[in-house]
PDB file of N, CA and C in Angstrom:
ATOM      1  N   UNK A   1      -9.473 -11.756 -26.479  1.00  0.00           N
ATOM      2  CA  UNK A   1      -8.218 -11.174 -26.047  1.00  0.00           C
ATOM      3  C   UNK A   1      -8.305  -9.660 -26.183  1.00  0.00           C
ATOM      4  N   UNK A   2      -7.548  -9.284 -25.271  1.00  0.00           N
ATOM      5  CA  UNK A   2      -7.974  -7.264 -25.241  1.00  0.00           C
ATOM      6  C   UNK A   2      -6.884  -6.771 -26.036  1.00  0.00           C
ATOM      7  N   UNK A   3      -6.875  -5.544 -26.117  1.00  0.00           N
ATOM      8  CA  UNK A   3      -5.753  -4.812 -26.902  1.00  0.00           C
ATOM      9  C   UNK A   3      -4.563  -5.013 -26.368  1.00  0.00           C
ATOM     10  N   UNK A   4      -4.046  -4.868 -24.661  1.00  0.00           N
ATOM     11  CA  UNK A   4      -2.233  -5.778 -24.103  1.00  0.00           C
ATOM     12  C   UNK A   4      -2.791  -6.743 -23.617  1.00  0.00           C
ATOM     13  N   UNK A   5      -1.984  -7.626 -24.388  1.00  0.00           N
ATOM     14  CA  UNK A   5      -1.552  -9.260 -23.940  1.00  0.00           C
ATOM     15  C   UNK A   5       0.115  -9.129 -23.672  1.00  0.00           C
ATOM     16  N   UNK A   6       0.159 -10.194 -22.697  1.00  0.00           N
ATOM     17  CA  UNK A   6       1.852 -10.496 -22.393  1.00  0.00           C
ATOM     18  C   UNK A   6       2.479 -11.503 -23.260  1.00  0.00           C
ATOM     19  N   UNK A   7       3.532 -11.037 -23.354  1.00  0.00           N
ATOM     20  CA  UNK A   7       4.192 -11.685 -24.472  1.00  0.00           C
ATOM     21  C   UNK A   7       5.414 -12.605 -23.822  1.00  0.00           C
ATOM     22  N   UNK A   8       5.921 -12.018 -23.206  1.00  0.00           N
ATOM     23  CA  UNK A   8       7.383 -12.827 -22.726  1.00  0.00           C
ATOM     24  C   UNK A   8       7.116 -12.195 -20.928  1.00  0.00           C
ATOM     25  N   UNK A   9       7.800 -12.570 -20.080  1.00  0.00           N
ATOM     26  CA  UNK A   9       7.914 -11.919 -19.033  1.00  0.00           C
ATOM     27  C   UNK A   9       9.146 -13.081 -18.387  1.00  0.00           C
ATOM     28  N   UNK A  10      10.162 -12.398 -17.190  1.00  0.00           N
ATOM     29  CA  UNK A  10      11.608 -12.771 -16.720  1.00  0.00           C
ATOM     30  C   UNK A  10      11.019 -11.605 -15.242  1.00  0.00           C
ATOM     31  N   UNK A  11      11.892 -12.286 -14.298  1.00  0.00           N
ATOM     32  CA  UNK A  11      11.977 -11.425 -13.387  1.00  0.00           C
ATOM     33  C   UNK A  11      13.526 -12.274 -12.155  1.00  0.00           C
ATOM     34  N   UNK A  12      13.809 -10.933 -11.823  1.00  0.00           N
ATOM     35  CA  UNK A  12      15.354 -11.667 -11.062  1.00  0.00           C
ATOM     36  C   UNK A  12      15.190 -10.862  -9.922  1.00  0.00           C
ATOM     37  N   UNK A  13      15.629 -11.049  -8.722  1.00  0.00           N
ATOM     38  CA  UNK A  13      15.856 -10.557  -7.349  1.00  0.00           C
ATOM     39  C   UNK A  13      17.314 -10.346  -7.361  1.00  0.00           C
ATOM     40  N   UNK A  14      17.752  -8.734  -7.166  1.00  0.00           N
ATOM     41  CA  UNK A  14      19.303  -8.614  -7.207  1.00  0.00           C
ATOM     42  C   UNK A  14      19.243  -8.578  -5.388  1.00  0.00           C
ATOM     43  N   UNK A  15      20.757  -9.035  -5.518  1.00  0.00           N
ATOM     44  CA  UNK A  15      21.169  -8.988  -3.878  1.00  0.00           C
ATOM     45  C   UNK A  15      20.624  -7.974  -3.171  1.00  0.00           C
ATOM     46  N   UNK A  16      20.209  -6.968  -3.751  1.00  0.00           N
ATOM     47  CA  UNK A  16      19.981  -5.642  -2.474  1.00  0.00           C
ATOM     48  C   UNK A  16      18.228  -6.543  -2.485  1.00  0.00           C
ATOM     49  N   UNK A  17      17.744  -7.300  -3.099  1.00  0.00           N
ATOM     50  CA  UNK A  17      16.660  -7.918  -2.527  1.00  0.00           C
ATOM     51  C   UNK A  17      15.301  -7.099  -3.520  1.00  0.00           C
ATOM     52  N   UNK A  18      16.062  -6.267  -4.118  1.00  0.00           N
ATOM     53  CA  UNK A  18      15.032  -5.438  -5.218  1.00  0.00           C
ATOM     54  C   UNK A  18      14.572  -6.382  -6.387  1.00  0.00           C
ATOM     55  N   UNK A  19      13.559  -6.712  -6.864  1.00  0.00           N
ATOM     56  CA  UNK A  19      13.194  -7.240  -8.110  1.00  0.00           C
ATOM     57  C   UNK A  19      13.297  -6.599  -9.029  1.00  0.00           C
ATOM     58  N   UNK A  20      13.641  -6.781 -10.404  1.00  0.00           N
ATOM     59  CA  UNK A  20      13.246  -6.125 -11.585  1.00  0.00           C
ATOM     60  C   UNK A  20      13.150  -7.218 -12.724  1.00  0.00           C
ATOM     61  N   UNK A  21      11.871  -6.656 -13.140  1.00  0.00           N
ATOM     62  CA  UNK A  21      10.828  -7.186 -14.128  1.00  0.00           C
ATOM     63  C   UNK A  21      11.116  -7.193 -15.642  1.00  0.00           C
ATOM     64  N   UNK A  22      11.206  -7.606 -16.914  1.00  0.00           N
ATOM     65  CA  UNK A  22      11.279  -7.795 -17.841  1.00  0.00           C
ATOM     66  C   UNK A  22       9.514  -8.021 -18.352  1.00  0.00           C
ATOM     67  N   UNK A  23       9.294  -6.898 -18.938  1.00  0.00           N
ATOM     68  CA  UNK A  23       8.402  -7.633 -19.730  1.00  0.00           C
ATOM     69  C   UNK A  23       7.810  -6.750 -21.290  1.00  0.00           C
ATOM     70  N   UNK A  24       7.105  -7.312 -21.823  1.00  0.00           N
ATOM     71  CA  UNK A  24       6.610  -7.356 -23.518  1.00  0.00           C
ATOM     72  C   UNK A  24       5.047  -7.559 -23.639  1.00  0.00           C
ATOM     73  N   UNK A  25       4.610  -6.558 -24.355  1.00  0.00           N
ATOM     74  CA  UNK A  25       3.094  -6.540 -24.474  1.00  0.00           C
ATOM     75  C   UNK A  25       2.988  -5.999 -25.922  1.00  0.00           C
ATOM     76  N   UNK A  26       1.806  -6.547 -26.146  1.00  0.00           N
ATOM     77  CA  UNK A  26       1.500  -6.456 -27.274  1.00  0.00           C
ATOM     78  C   UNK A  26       0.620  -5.322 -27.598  1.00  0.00           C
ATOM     79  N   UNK A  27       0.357  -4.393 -28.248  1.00  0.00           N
ATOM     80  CA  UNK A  27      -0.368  -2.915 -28.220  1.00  0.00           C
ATOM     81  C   UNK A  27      -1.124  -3.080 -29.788  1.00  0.00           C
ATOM     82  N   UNK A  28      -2.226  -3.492 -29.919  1.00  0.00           N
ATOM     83  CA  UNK A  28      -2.918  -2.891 -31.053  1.00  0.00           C
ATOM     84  C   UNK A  28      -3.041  -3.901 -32.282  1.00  0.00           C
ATOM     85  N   UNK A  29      -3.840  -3.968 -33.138  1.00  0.00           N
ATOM     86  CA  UNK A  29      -4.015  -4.819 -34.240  1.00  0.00           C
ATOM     87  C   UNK A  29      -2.812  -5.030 -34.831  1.00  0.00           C
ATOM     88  N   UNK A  30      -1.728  -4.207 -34.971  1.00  0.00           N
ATOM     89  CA  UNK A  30      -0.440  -3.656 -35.735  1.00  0.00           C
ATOM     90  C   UNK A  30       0.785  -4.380 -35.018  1.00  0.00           C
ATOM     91  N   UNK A  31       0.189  -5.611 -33.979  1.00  0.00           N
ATOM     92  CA  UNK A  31       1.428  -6.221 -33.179  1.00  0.00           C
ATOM     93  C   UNK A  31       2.388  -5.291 -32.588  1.00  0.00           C
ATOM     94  N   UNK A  32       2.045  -3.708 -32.628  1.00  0.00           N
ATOM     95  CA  UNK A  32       3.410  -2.653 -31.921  1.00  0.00           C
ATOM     96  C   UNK A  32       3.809  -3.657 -30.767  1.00  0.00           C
ATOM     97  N   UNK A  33       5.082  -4.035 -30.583  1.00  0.00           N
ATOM     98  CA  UNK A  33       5.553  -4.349 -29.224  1.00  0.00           C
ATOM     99  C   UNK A  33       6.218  -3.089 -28.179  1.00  0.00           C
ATOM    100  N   UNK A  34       6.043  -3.464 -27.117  1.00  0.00           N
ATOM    101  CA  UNK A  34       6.831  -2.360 -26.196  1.00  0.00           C
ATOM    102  C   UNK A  34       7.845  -3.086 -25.303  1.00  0.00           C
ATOM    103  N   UNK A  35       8.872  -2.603 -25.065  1.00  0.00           N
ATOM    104  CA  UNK A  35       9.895  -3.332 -24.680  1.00  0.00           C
ATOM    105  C   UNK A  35       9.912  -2.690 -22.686  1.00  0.00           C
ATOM    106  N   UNK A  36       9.319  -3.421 -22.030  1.00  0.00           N
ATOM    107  CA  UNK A  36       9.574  -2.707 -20.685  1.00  0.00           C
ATOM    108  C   UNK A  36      10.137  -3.073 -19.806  1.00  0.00           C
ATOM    109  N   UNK A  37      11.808  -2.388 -19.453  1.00  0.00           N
ATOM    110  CA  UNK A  37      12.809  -2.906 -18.763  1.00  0.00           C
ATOM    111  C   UNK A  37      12.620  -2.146 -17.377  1.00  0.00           C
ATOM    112  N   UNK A  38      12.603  -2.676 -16.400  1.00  0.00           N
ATOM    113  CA  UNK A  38      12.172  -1.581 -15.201  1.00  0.00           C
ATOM    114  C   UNK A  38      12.576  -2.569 -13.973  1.00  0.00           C
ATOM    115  N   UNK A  39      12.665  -1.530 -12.726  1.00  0.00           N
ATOM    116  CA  UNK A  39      13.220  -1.933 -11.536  1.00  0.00           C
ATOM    117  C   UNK A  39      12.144  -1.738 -10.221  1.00  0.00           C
ATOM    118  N   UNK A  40      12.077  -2.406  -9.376  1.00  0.00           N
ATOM    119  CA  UNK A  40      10.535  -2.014  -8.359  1.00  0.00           C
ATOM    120  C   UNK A  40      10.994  -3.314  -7.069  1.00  0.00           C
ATOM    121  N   UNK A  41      10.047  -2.615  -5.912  1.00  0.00           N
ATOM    122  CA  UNK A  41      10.169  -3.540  -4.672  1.00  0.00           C
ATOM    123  C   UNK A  41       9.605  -4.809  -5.448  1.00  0.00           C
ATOM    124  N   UNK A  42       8.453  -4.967  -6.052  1.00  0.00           N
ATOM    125  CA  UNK A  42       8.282  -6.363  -6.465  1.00  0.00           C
ATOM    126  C   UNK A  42       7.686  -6.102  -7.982  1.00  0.00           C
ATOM    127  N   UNK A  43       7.033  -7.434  -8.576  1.00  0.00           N
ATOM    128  CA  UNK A  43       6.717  -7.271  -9.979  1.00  0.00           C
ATOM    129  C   UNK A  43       5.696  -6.378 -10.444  1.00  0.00           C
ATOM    130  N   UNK A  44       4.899  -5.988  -9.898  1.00  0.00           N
ATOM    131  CA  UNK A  44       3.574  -4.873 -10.006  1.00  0.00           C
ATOM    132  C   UNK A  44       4.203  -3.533 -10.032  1.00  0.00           C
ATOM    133  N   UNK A  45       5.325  -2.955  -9.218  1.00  0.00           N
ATOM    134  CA  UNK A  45       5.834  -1.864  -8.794  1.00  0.00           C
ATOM    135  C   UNK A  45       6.836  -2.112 -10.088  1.00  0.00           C
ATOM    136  N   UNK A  46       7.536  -2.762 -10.422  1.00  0.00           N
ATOM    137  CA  UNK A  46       8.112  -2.542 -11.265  1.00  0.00           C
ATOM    138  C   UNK A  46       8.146  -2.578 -12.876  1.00  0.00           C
ATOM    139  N   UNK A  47       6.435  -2.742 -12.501  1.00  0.00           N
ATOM    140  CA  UNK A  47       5.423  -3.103 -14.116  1.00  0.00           C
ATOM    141  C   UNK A  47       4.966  -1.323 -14.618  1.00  0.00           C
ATOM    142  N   UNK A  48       4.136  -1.005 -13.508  1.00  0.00           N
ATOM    143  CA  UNK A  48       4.276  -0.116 -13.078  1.00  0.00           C
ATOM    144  C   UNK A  48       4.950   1.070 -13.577  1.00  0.00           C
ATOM    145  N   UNK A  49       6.212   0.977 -13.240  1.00  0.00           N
ATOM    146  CA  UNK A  49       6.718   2.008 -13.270  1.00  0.00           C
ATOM    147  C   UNK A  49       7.421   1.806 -15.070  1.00  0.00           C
ATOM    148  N   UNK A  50       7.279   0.664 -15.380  1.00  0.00           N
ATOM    149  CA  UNK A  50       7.380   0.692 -16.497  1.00  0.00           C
ATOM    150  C   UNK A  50       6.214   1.007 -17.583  1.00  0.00           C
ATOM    151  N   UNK A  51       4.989   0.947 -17.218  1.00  0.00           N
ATOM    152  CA  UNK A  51       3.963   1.560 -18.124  1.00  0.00           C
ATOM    153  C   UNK A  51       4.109   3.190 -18.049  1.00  0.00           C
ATOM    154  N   UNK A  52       4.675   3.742 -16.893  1.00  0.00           N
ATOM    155  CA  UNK A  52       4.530   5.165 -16.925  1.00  0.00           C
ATOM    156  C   UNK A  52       5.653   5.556 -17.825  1.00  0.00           C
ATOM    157  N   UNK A  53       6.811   5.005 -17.743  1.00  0.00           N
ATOM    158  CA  UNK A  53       8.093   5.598 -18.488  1.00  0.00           C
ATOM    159  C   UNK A  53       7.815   4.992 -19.630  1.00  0.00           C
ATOM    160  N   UNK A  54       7.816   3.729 -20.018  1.00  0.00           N
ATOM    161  CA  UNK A  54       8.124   3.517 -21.810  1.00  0.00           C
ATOM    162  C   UNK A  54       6.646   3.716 -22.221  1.00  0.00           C
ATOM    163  N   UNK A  55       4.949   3.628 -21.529  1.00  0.00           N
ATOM    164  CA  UNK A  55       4.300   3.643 -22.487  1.00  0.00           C
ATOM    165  C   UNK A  55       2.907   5.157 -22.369  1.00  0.00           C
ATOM    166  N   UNK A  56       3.614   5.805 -21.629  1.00  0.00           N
ATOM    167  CA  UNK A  56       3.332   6.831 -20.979  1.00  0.00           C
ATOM    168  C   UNK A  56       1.184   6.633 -20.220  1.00  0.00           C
ATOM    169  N   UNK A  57       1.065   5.112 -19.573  1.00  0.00           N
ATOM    170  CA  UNK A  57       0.072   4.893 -18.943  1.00  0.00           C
ATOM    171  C   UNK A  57       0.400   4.940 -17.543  1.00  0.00           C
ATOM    172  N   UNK A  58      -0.491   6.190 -17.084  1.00  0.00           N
ATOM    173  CA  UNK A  58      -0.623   6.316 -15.618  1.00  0.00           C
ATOM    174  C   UNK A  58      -1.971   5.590 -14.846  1.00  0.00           C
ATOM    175  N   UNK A  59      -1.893   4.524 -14.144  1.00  0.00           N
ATOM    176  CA  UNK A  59      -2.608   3.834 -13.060  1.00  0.00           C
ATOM    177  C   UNK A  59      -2.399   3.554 -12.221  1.00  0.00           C
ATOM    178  N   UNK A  60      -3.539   3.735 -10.864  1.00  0.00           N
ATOM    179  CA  UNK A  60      -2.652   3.306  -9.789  1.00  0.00           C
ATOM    180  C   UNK A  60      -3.713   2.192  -9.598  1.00  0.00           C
ATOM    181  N   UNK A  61      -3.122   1.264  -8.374  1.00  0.00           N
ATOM    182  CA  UNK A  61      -3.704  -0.001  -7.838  1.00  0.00           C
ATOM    183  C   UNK A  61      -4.638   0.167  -6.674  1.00  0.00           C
ATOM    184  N   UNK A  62      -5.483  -0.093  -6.698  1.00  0.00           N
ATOM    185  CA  UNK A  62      -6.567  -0.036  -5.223  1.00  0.00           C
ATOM    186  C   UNK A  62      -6.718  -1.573  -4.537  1.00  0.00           C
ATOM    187  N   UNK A  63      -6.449  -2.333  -5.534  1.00  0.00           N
ATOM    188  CA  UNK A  63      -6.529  -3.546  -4.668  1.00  0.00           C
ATOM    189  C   UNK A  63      -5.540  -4.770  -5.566  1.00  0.00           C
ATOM    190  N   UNK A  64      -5.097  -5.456  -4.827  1.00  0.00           N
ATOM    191  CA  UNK A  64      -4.383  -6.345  -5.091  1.00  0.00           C
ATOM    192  C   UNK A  64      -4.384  -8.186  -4.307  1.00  0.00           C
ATOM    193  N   UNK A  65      -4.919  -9.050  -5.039  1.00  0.00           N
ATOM    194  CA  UNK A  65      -5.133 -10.338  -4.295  1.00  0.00           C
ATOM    195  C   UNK A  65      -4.412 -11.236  -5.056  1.00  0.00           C
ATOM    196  N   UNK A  66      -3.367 -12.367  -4.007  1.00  0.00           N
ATOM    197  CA  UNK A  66      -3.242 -13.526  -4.922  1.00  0.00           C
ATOM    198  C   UNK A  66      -3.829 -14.441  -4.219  1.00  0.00           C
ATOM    199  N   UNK A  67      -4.298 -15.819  -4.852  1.00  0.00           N
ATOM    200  CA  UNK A  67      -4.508 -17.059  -4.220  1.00  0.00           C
ATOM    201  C   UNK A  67      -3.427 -18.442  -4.600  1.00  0.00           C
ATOM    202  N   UNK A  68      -3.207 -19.234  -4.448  1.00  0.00           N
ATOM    203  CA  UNK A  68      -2.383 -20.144  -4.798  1.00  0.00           C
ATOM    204  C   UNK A  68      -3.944 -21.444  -5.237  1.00  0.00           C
ATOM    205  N   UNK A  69      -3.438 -22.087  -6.364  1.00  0.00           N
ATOM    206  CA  UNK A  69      -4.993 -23.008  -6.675  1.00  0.00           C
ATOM    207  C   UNK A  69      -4.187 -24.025  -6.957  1.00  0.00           C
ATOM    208  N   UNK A  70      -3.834 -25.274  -6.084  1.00  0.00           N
ATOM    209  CA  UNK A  70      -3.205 -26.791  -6.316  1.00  0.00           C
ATOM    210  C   UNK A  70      -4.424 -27.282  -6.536  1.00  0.00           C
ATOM    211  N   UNK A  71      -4.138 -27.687  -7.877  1.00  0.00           N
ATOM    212  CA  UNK A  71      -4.568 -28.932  -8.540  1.00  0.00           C
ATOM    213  C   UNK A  71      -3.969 -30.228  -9.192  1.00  0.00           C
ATOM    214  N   UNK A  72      -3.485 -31.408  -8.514  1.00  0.00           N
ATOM    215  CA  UNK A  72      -2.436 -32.481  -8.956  1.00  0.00           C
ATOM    216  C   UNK A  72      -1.220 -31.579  -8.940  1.00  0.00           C
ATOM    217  N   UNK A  73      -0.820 -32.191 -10.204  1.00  0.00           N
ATOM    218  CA  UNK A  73       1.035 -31.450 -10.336  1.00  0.00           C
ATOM    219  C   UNK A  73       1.189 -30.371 -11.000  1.00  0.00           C
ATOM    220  N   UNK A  74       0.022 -29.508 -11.259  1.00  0.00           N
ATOM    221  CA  UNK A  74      -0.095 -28.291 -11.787  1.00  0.00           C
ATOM    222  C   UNK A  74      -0.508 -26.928 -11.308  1.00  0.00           C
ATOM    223  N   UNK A  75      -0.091 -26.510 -10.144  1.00  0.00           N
ATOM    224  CA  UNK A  75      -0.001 -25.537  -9.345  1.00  0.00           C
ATOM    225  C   UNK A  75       0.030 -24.328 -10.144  1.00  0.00           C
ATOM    226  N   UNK A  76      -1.402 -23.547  -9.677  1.00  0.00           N
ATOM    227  CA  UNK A  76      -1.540 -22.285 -10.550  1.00  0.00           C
ATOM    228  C   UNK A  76      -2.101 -21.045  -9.480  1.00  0.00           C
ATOM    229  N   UNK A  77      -1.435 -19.714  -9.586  1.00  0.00           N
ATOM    230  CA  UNK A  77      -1.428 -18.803  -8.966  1.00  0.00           C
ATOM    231  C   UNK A  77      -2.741 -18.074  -9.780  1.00  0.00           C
ATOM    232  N   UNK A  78      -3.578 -17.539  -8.872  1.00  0.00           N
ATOM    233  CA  UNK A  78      -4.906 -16.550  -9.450  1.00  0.00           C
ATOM    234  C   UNK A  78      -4.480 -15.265  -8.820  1.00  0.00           C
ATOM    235  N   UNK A  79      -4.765 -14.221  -9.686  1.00  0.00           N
ATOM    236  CA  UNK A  79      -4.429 -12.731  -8.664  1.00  0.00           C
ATOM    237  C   UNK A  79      -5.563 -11.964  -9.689  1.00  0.00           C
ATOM    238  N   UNK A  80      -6.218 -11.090  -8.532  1.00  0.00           N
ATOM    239  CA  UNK A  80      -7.271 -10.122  -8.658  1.00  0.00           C
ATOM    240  C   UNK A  80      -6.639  -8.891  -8.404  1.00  0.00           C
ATOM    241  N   UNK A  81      -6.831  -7.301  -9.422  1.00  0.00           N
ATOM    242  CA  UNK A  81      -6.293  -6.314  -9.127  1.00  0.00           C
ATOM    243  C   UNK A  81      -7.038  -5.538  -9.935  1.00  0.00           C
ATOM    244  N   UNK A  82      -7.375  -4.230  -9.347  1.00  0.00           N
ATOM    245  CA  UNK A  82      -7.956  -3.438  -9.061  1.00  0.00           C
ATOM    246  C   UNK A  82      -7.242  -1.976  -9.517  1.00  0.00           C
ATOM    247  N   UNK A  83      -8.068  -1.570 -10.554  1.00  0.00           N
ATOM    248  CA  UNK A  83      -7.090  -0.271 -11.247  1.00  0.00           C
ATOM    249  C   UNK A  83      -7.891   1.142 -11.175  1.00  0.00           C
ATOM    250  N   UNK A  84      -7.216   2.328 -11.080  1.00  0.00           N
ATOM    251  CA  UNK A  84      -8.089   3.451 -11.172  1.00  0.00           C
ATOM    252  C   UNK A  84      -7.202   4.015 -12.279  1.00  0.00           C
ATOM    253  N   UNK A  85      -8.269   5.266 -13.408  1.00  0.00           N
ATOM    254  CA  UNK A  85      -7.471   5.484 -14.243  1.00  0.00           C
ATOM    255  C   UNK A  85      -8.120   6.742 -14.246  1.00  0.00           C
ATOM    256  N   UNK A  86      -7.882   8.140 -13.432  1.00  0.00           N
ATOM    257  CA  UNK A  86      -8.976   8.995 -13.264  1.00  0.00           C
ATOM    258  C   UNK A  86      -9.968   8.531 -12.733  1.00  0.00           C
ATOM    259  N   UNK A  87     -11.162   8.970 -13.254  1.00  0.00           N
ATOM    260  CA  UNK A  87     -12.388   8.444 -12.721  1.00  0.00           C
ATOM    261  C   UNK A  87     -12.688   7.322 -12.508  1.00  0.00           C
ATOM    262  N   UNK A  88     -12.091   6.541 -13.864  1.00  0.00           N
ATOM    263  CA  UNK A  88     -12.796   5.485 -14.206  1.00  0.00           C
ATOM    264  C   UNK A  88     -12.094   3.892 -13.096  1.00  0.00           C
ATOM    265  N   UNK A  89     -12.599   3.184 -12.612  1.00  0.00           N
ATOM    266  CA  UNK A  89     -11.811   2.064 -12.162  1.00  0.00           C
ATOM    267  C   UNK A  89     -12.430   0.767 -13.181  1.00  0.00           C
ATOM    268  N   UNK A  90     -11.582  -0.283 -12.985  1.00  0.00           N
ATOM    269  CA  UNK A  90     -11.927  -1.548 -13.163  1.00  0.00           C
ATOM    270  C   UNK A  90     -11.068  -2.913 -12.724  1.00  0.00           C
ATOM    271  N   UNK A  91     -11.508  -4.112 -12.701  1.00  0.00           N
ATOM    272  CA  UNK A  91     -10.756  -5.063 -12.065  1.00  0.00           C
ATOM    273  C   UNK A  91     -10.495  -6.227 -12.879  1.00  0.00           C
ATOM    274  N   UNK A  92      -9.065  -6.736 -12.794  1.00  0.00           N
ATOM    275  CA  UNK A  92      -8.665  -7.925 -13.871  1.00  0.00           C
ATOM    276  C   UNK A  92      -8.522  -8.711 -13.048  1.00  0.00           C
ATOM    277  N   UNK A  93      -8.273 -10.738 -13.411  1.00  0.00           N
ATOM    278  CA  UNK A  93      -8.208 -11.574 -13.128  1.00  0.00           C
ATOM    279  C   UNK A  93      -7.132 -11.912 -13.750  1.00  0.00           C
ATOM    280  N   UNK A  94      -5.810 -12.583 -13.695  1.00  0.00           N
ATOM    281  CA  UNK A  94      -4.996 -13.406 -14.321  1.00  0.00           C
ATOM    282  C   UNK A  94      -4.501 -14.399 -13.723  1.00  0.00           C
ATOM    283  N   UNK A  95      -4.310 -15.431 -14.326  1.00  0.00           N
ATOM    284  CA  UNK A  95      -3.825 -16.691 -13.778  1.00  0.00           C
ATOM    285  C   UNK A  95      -2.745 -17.582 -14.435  1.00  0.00           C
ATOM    286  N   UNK A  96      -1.331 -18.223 -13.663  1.00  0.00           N
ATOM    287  CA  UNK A  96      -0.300 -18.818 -14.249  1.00  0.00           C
ATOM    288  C   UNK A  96       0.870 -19.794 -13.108  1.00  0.00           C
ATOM    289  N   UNK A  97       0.905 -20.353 -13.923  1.00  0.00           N
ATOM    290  CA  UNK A  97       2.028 -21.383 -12.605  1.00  0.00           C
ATOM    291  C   UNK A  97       2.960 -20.219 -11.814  1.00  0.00           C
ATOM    292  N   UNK A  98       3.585 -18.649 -12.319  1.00  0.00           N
ATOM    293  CA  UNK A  98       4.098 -18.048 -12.167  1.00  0.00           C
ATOM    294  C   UNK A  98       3.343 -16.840 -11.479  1.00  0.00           C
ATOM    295  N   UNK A  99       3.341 -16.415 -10.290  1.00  0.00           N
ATOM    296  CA  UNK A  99       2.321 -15.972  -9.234  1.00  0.00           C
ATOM    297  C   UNK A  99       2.972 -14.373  -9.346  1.00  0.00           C
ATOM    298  N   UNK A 100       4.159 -13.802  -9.992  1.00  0.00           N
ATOM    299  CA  UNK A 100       4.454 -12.442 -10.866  1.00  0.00           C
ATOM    300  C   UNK A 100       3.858 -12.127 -12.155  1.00  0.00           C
ATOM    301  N   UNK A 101       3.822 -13.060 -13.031  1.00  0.00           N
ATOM    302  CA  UNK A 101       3.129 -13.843 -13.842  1.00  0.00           C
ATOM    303  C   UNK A 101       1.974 -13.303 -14.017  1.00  0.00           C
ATOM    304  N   UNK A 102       1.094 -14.006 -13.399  1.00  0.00           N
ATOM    305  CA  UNK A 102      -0.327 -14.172 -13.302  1.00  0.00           C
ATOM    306  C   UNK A 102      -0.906 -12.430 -12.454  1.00  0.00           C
ATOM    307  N   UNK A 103       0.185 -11.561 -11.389  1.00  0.00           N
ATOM    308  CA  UNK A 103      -0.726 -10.543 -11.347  1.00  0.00           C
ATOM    309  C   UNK A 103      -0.478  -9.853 -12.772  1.00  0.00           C
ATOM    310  N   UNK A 104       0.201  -9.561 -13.482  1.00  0.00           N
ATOM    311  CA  UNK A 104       0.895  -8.797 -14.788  1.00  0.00           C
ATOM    312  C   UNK A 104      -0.286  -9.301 -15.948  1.00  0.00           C
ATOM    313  N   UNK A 105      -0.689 -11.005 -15.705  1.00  0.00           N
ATOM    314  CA  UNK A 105      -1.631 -10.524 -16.466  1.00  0.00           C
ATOM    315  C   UNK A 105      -3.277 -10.031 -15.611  1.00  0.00           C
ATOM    316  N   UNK A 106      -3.295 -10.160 -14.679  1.00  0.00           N
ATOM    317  CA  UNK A 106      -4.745  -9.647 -14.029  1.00  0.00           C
ATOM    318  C   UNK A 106      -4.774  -7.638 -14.803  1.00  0.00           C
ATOM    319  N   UNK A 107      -3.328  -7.286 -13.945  1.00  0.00           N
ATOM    320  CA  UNK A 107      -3.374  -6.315 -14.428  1.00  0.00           C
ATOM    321  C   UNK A 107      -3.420  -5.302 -15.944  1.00  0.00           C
ATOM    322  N   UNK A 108      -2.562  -6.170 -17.005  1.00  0.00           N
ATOM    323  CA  UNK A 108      -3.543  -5.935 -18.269  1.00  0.00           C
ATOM    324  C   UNK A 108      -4.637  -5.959 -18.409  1.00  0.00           C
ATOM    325  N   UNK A 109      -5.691  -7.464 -17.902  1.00  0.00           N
ATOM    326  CA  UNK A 109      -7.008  -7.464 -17.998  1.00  0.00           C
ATOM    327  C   UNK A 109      -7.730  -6.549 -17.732  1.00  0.00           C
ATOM    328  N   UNK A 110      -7.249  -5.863 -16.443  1.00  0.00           N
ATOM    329  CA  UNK A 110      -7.911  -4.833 -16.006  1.00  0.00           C
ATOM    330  C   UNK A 110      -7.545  -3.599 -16.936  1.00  0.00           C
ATOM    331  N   UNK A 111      -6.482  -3.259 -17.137  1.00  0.00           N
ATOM    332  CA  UNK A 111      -6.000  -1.985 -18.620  1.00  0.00           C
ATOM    333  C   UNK A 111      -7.136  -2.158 -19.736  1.00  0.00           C
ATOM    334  N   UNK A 112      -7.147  -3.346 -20.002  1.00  0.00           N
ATOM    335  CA  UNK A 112      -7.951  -3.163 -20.834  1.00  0.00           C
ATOM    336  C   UNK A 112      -9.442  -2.894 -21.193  1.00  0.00           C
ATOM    337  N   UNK A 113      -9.815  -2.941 -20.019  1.00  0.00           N
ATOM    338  CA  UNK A 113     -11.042  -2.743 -19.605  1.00  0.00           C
ATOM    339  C   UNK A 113     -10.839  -1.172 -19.454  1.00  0.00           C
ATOM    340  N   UNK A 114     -10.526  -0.859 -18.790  1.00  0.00           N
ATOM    341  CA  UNK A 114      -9.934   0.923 -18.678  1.00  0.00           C
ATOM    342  C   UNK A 114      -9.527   1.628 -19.551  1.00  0.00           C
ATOM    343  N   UNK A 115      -8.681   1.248 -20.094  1.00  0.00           N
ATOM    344  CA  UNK A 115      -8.222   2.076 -21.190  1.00  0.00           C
ATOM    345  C   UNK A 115      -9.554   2.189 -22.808  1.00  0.00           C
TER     346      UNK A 115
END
């Protein structure tokens, strides 16, 4: 497990059709939690914009993939994403019945590799 793991995550679509994201990561041997309440066209944009304001991490996305993977009655979303952090890039994998979910964690995977 890397230094952010997800802890809780919620996400709601308000009538104007905007998503905003709820979510909780875990930062460091010391369990620091960060509390990131934020608003965005969808869950990445509004992850996003919550690492820049509450945890002052700037990244942007170069690539972004989901797949849908049915297996029996357990339907699981895979998403691949693609981070630049300055120079440096790298790419996470996450996967979860929850296809907001599952990029949030690709995209830690990839933080953590970066950071």
């Amino acid at each position: 497990m890397g230094r952010y793991s997800l802890k809780h995550y919620s996400e709601r679509t308000e009538i104007n059709m905007i998503k905003e994201t709820f979510i909780y990561a875990v930062v460091g041997e010391d369990k620091l939690d960060f509390e990131i309440k934020s608003k965005g066209i969808n869950p990445i944009d509004a992850f996003l914009t919550g690492l820049r304001r509450y945890m002052w991490i700037k990244v942007d996305i170069f690539m972004h993939e989901e797949r849908a993977l049915i297996s029996g009655n357990d339907p699981q979303a895979l998403a691949c994403i693609g981070l630049r952090h300055g120079a440096r890039t790298a790419y996470g994998i996450g996967m979860d019945s929850n296809k907001g979910r599952a990029s949030i964690k690709a995209l830690l995977n990839a933080l953590n590799k970066i950071l």
